[in-house]
C-alpha atoms as a PDB file:
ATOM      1  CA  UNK A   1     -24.843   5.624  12.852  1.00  0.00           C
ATOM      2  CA  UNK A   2     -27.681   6.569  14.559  1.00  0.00           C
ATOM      3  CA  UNK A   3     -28.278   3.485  17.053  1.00  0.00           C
ATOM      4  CA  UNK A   4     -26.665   1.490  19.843  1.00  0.00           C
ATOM      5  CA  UNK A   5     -26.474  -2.205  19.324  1.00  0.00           C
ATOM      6  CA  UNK A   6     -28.209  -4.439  22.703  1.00  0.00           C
ATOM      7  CA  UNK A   7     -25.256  -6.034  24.716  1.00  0.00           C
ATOM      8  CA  UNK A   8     -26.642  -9.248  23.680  1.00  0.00           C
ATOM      9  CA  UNK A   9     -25.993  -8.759  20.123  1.00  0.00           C
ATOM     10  CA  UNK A  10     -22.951  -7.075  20.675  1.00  0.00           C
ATOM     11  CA  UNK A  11     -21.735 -10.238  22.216  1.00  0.00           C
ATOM     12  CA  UNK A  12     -22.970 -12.194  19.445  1.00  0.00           C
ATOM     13  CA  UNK A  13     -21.337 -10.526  16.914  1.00  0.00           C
ATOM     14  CA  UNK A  14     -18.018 -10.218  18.958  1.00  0.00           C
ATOM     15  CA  UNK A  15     -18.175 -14.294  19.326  1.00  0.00           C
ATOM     16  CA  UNK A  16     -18.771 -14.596  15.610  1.00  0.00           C
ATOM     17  CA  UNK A  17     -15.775 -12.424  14.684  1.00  0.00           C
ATOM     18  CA  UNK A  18     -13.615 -14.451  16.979  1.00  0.00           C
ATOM     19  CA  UNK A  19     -14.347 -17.760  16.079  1.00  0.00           C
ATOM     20  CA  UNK A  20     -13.625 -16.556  12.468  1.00  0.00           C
ATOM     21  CA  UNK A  21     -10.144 -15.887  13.378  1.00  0.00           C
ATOM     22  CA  UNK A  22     -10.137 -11.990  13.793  1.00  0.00           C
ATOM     23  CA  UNK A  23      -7.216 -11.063  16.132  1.00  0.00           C
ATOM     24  CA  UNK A  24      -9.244  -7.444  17.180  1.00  0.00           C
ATOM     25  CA  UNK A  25     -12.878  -8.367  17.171  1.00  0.00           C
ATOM     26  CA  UNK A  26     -13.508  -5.171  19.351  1.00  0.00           C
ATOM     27  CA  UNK A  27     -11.627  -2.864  17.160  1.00  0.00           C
ATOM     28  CA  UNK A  28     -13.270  -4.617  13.874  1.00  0.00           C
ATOM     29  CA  UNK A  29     -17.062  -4.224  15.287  1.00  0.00           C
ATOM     30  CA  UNK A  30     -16.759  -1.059  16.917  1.00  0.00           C
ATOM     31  CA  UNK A  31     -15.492   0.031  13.058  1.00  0.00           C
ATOM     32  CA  UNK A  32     -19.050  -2.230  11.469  1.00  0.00           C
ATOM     33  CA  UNK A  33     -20.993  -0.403  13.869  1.00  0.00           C
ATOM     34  CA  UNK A  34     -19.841   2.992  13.005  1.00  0.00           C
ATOM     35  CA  UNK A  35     -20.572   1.769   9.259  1.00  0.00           C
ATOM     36  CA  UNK A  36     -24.378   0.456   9.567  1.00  0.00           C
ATOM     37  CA  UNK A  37     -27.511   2.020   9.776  1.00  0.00           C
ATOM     38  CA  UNK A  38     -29.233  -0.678  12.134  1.00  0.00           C
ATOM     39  CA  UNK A  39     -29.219  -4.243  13.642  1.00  0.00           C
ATOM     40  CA  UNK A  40     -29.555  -6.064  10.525  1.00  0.00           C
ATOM     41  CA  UNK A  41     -26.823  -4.088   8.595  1.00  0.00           C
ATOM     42  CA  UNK A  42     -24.541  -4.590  10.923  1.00  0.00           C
ATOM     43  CA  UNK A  43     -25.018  -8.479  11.481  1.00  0.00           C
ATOM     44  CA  UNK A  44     -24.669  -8.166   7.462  1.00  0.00           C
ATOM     45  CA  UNK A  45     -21.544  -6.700   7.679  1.00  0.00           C
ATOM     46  CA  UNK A  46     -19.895  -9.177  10.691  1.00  0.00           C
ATOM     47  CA  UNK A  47     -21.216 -11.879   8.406  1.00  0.00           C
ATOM     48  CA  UNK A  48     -19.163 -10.994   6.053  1.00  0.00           C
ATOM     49  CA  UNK A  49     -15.967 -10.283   7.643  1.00  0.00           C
ATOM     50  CA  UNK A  50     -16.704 -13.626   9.360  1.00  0.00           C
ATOM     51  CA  UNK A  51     -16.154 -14.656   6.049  1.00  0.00           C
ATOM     52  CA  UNK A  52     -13.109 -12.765   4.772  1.00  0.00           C
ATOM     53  CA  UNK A  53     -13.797 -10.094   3.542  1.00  0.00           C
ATOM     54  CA  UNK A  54     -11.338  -7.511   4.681  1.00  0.00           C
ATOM     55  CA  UNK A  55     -13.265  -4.661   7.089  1.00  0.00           C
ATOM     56  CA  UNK A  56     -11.698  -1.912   5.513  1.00  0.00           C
ATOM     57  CA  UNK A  57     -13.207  -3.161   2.544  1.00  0.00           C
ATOM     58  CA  UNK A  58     -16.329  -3.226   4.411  1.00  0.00           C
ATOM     59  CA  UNK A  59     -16.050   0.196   5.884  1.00  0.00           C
ATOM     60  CA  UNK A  60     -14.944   2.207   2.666  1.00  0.00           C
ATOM     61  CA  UNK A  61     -11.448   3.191   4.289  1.00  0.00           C
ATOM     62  CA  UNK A  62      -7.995   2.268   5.363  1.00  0.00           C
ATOM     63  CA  UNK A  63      -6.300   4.362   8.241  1.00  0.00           C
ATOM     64  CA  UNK A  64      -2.760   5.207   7.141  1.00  0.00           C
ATOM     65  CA  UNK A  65      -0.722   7.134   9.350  1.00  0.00           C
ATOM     66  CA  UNK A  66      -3.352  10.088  10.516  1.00  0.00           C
ATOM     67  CA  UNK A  67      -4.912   9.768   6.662  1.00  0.00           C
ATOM     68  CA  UNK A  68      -8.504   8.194   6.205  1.00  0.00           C
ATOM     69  CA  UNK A  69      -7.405   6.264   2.741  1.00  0.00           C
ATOM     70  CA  UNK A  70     -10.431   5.341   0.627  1.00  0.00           C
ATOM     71  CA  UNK A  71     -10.020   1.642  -0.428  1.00  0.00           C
ATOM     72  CA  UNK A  72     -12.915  -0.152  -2.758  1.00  0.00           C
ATOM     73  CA  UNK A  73     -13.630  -4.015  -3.203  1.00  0.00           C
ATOM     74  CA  UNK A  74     -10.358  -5.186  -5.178  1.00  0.00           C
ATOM     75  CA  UNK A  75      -7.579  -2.911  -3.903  1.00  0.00           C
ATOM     76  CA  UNK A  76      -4.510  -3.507  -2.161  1.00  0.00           C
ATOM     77  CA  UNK A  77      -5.488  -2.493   1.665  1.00  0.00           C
ATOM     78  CA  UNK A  78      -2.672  -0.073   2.447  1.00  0.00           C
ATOM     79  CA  UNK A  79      -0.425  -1.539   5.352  1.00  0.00           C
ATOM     80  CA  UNK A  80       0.975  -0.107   8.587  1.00  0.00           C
ATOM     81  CA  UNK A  81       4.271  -1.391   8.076  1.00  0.00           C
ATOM     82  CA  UNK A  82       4.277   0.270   5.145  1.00  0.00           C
ATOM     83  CA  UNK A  83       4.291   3.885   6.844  1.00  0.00           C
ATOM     84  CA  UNK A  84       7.759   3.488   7.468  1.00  0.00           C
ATOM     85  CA  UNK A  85       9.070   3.631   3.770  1.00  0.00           C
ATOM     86  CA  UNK A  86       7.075   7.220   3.870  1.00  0.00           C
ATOM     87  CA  UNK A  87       8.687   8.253   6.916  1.00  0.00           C
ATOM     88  CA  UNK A  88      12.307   7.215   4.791  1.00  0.00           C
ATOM     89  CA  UNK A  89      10.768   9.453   1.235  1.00  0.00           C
ATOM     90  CA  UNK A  90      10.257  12.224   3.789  1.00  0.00           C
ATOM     91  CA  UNK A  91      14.008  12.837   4.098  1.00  0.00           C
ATOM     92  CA  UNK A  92      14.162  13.079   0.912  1.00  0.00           C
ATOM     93  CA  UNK A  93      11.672  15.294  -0.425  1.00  0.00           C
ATOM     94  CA  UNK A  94      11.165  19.073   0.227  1.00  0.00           C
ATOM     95  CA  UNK A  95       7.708  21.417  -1.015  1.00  0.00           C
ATOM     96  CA  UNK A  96       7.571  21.502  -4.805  1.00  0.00           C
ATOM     97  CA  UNK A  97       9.600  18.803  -5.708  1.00  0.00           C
ATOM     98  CA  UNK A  98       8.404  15.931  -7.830  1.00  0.00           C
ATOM     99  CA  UNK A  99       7.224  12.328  -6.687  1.00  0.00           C
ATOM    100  CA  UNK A 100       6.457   9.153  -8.473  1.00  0.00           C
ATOM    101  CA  UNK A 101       4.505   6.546  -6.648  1.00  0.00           C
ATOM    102  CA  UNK A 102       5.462   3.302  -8.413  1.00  0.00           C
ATOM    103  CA  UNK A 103       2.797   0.417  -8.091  1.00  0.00           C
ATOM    104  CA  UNK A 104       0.286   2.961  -6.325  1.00  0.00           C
ATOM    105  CA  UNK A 105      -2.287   0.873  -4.732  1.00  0.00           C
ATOM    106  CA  UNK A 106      -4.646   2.965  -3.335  1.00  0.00           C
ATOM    107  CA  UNK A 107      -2.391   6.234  -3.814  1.00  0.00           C
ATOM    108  CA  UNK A 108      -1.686   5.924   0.345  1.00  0.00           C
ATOM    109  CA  UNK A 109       2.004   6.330   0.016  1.00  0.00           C
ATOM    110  CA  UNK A 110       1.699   9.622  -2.150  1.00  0.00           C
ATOM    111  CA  UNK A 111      -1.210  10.909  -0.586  1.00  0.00           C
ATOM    112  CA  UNK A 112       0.214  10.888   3.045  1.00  0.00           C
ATOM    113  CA  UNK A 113       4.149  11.908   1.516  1.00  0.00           C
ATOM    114  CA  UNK A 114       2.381  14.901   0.852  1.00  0.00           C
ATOM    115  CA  UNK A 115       0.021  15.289   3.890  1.00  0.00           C
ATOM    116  CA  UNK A 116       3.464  15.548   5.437  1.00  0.00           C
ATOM    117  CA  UNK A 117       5.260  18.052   3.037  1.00  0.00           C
ATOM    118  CA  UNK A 118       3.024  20.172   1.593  1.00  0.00           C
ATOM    119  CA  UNK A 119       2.829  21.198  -2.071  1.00  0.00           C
ATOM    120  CA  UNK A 120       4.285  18.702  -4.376  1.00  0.00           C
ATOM    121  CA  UNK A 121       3.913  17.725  -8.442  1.00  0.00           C
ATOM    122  CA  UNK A 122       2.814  13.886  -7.628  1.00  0.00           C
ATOM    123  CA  UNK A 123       2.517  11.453 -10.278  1.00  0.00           C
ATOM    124  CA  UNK A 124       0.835   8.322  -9.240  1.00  0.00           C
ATOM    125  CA  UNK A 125       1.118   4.765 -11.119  1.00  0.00           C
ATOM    126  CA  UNK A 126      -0.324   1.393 -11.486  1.00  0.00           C
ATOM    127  CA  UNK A 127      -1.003  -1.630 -13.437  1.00  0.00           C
ATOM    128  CA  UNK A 128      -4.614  -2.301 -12.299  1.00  0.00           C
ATOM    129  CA  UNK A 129      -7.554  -0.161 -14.039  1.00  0.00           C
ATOM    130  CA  UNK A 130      -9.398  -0.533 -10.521  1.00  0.00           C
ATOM    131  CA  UNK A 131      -6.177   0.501  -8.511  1.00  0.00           C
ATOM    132  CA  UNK A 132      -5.730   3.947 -10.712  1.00  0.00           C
ATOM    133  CA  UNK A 133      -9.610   4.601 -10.013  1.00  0.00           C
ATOM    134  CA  UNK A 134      -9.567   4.124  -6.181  1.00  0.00           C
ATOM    135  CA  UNK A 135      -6.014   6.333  -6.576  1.00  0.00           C
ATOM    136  CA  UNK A 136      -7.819   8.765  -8.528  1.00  0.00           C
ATOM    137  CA  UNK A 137     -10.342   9.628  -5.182  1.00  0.00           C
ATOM    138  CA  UNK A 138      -7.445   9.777  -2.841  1.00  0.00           C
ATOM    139  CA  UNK A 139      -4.798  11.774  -5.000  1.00  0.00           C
ATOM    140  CA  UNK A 140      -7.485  14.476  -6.856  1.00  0.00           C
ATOM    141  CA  UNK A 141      -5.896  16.456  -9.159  1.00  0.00           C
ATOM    142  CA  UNK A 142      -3.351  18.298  -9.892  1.00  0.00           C
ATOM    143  CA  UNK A 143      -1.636  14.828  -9.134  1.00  0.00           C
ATOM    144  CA  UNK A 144      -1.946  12.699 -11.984  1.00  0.00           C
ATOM    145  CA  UNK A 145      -3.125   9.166 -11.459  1.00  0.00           C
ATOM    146  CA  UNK A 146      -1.364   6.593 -14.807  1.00  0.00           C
ATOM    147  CA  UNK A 147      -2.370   3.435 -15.868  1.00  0.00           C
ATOM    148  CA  UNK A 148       0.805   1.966 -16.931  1.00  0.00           C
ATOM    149  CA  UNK A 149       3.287  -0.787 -16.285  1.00  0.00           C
ATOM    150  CA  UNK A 150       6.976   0.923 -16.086  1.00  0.00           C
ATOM    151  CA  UNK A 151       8.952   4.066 -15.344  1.00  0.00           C
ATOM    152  CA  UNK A 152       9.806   3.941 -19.218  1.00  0.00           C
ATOM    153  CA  UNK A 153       5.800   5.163 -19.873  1.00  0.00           C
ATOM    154  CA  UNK A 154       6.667   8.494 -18.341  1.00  0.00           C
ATOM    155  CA  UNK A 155       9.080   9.448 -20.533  1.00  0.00           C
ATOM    156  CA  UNK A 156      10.704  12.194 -20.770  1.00  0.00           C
ATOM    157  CA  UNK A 157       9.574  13.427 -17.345  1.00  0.00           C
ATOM    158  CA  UNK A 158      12.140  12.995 -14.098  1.00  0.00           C
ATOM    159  CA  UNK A 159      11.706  12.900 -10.225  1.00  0.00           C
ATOM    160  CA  UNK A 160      13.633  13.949  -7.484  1.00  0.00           C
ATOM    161  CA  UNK A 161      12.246  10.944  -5.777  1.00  0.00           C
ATOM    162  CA  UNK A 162      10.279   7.865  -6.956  1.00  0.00           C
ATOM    163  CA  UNK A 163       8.560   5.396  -4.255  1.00  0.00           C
ATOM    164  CA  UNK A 164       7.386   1.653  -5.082  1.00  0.00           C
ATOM    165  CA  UNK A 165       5.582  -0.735  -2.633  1.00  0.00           C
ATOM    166  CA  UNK A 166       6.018  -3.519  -5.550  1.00  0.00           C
ATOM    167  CA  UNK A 167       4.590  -6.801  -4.875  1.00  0.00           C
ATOM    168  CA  UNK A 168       6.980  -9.195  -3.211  1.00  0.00           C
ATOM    169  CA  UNK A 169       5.438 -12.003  -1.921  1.00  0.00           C
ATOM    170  CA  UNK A 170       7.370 -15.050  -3.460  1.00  0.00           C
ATOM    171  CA  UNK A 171       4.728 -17.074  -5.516  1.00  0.00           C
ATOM    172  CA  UNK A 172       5.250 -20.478  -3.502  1.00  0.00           C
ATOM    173  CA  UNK A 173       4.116 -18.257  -0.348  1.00  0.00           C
ATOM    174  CA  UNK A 174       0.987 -16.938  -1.620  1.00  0.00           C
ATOM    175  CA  UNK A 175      -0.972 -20.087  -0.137  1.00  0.00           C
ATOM    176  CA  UNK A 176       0.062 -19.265   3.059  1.00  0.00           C
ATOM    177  CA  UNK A 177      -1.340 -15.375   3.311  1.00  0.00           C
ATOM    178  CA  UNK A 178      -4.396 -14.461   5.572  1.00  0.00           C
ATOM    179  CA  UNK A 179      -7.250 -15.518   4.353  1.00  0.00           C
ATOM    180  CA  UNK A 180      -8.580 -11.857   3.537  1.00  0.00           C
ATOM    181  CA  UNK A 181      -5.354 -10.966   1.191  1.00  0.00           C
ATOM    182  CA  UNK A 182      -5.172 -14.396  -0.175  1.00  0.00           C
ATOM    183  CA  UNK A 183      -9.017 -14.361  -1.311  1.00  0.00           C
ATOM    184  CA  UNK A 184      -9.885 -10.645  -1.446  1.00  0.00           C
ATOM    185  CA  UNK A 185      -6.885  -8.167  -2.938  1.00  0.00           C
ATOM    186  CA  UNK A 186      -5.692  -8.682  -5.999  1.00  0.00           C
ATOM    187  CA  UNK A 187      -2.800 -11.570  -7.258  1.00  0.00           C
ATOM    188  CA  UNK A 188      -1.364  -8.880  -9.271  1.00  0.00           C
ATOM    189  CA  UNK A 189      -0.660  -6.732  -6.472  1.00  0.00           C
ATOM    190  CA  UNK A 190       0.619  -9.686  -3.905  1.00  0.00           C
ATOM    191  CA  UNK A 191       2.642 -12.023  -6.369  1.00  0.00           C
ATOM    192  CA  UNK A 192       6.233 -11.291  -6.644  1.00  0.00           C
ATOM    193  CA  UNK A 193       7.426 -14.146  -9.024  1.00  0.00           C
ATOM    194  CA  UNK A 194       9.593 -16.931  -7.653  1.00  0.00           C
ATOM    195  CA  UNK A 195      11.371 -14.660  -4.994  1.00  0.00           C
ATOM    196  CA  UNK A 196       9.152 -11.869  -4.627  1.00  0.00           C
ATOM    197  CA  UNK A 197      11.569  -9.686  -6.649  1.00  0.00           C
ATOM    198  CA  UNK A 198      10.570  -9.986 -10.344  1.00  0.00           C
ATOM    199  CA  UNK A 199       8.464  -6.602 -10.366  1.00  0.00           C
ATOM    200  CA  UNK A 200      11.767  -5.065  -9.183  1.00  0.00           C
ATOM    201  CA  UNK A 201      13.814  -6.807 -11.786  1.00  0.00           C
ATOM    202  CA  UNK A 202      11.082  -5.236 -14.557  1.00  0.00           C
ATOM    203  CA  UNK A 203      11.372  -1.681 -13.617  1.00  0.00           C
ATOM    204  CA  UNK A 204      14.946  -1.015 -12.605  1.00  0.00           C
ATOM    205  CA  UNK A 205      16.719  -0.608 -15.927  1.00  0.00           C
ATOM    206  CA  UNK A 206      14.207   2.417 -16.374  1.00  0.00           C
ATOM    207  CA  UNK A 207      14.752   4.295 -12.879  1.00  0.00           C
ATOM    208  CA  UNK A 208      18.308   5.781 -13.168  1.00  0.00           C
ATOM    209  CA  UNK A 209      16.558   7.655 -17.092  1.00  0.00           C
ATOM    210  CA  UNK A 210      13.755   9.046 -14.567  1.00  0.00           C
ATOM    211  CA  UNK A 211      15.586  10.291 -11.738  1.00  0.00           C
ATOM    212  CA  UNK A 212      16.670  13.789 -11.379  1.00  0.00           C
ATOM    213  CA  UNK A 213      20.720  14.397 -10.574  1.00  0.00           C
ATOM    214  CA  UNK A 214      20.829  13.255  -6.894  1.00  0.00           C
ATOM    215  CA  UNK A 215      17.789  11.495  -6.928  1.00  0.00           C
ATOM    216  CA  UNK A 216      16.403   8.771  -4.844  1.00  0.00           C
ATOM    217  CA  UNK A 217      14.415   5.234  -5.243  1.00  0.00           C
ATOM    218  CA  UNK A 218      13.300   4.017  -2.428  1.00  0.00           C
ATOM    219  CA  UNK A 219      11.569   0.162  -2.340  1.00  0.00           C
ATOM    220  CA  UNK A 220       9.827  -1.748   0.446  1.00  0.00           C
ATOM    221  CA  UNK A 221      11.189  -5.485   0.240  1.00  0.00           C
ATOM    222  CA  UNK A 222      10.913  -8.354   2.631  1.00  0.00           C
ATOM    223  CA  UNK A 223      13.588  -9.197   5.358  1.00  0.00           C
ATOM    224  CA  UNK A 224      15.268 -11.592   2.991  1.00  0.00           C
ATOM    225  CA  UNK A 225      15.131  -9.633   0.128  1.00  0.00           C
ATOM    226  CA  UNK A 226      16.940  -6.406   0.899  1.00  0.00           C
ATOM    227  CA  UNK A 227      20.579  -7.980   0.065  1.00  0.00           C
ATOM    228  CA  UNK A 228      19.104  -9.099  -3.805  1.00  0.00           C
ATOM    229  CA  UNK A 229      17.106  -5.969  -4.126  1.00  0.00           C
ATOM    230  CA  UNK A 230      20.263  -3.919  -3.324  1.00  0.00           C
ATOM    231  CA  UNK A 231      22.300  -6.293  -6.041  1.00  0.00           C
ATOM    232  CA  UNK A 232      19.446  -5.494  -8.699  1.00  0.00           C
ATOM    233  CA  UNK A 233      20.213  -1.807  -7.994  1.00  0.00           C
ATOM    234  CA  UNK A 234      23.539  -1.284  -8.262  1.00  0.00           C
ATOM    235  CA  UNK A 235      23.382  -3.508 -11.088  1.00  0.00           C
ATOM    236  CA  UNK A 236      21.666  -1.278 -13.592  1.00  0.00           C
ATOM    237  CA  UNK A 237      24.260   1.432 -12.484  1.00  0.00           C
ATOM    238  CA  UNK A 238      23.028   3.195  -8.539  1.00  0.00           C
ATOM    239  CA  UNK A 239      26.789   3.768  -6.987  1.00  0.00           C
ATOM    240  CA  UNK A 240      24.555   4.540  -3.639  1.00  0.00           C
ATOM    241  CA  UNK A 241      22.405   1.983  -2.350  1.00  0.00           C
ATOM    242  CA  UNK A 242      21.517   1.220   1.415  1.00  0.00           C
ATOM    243  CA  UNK A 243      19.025  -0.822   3.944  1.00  0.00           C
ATOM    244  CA  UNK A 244      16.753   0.781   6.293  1.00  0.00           C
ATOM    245  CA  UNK A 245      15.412  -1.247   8.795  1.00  0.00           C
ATOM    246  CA  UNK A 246      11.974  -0.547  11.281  1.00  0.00           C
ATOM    247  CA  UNK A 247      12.053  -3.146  13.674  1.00  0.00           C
ATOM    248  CA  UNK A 248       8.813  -1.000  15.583  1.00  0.00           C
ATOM    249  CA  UNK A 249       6.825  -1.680  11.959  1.00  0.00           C
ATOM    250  CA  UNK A 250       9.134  -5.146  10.976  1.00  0.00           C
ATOM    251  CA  UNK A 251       9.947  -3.138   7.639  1.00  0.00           C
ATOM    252  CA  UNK A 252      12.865  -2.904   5.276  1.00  0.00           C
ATOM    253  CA  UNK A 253      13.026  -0.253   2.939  1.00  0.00           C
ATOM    254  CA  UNK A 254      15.989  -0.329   0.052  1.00  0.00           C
ATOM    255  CA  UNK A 255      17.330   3.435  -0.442  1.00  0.00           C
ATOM    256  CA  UNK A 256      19.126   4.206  -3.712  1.00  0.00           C
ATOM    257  CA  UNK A 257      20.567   7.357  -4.831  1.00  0.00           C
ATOM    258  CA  UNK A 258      21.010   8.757  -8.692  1.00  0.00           C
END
């Protein structure tokens, strides 16, 4: 942007960004400001975070690890926390092997997996026509970006490792999110079922057909979820299944092996 808001604005717009609830005003308007063009842009732009609407959503991006993730209105803003089931896929992969992001989002977790590694054959996938499109800009080809519902679509192809930030937020809780998740990303990719873990039940019988010999599955679940998650697991047939815990990023990550 090309001008410097007045201290008394800037102190205007701070106070209406905290009496909206935001828990980094400064961070959020120094972010607004770097996104308008003038005064009444960016008084346009607190408004509306004032209101909910999620900055990144504002801004055009999402910072994930050291990647500037594109994110449009009605995508899943990729989470911090969620950094930590890439750091676990990391010991898993090496250059040229091939990745399936299950439940893409945004394609965060495949694009920074491979920030990290290098050359890899990426498939992306997701249930929501406006998730695969805002995937699309952030894995370009030669990834491939599918809109489909299950493992069992990409048949007969196999992965040495296949990813999946699923939803898992138990139905009953879903009242009870922030107000910018709750009102501006979509139900589909926030509602678990009745304990979070339904999208997990739906794709497990087809992971073990997609895997590679040795493969791995790895899962981000909630802190109460990582003992059922593991059951699901081993009960369509992984011998090798484990928790990771990030108490830095308050993240569990379920690890199972082909």
């Amino acid at each position: 942007m090309d001008f410097a808001p007045s201290s008394g604005l800037t102190r205007r717009l701070l106070d209406t960004l905290r009496r909206s609830g935001s828990v980094f005003p400064q961070d959020e308007l120094a972010a607004l400001v770097a996104a308008a063009s003038g005064s009444s842009e960016l008084t346009e732009l607190v408004d509306r975070r004032a209101d909910g609407v999620p900055v990144e959503v504002l801004v055009g991006y999402a910072w994930f690890g050291d990647l500037r993730i594109r994110v449009t209105s009605g995508v899943f803003i990729p989470r911090h926390r969620t950094e930590y089931l890439v750091e676990r896929a990391l010991r898993h992969l090496s250059p040229g092997d091939r990745l399936l992001d299950l439940g893409c989002g945004s394609g965060a977790v495949a694009a920074l997996v491979a920030h990290h590694v290098g050359a890899l054959d990426i498939t992306a996938m997701d249930i929501d026509p406006v998730a695969v499109g805002c995937a699309r800009i952030n894995l370009p080809p030669p990834a491939r970006v599918v809109l489909a519902d299950s493992p069992a679509a990409l048949a007969p192809e196999r992965f040495h490792v296949i990813v999946a930030n699923l939803p898992y937020v138990p139905t009953a809780r879903l009242p009870y999110l922030p107000r910018d998740a709750r009102d501006y990303e979509p139900l589909v990719a926030l509602d678990g079922g009745w304990d979070g873990l339904d999208p997990l039940r739906r794709v497990a019988p087809h992971l073990l057909s997609r895997l590679l010999p040795d493969g791995w599955f790895l899962v981000e679940v909630g802190e109460d979820q990582t003992e059922p998650a593991a059951a699901i697991l081993r009960g369509v047939g992984f011998a090798a299944v484990a928790v990771s815990v990030s108490n830095d990023r308050d993240t569990n990550v379920v690890e199972a092996r082909r």
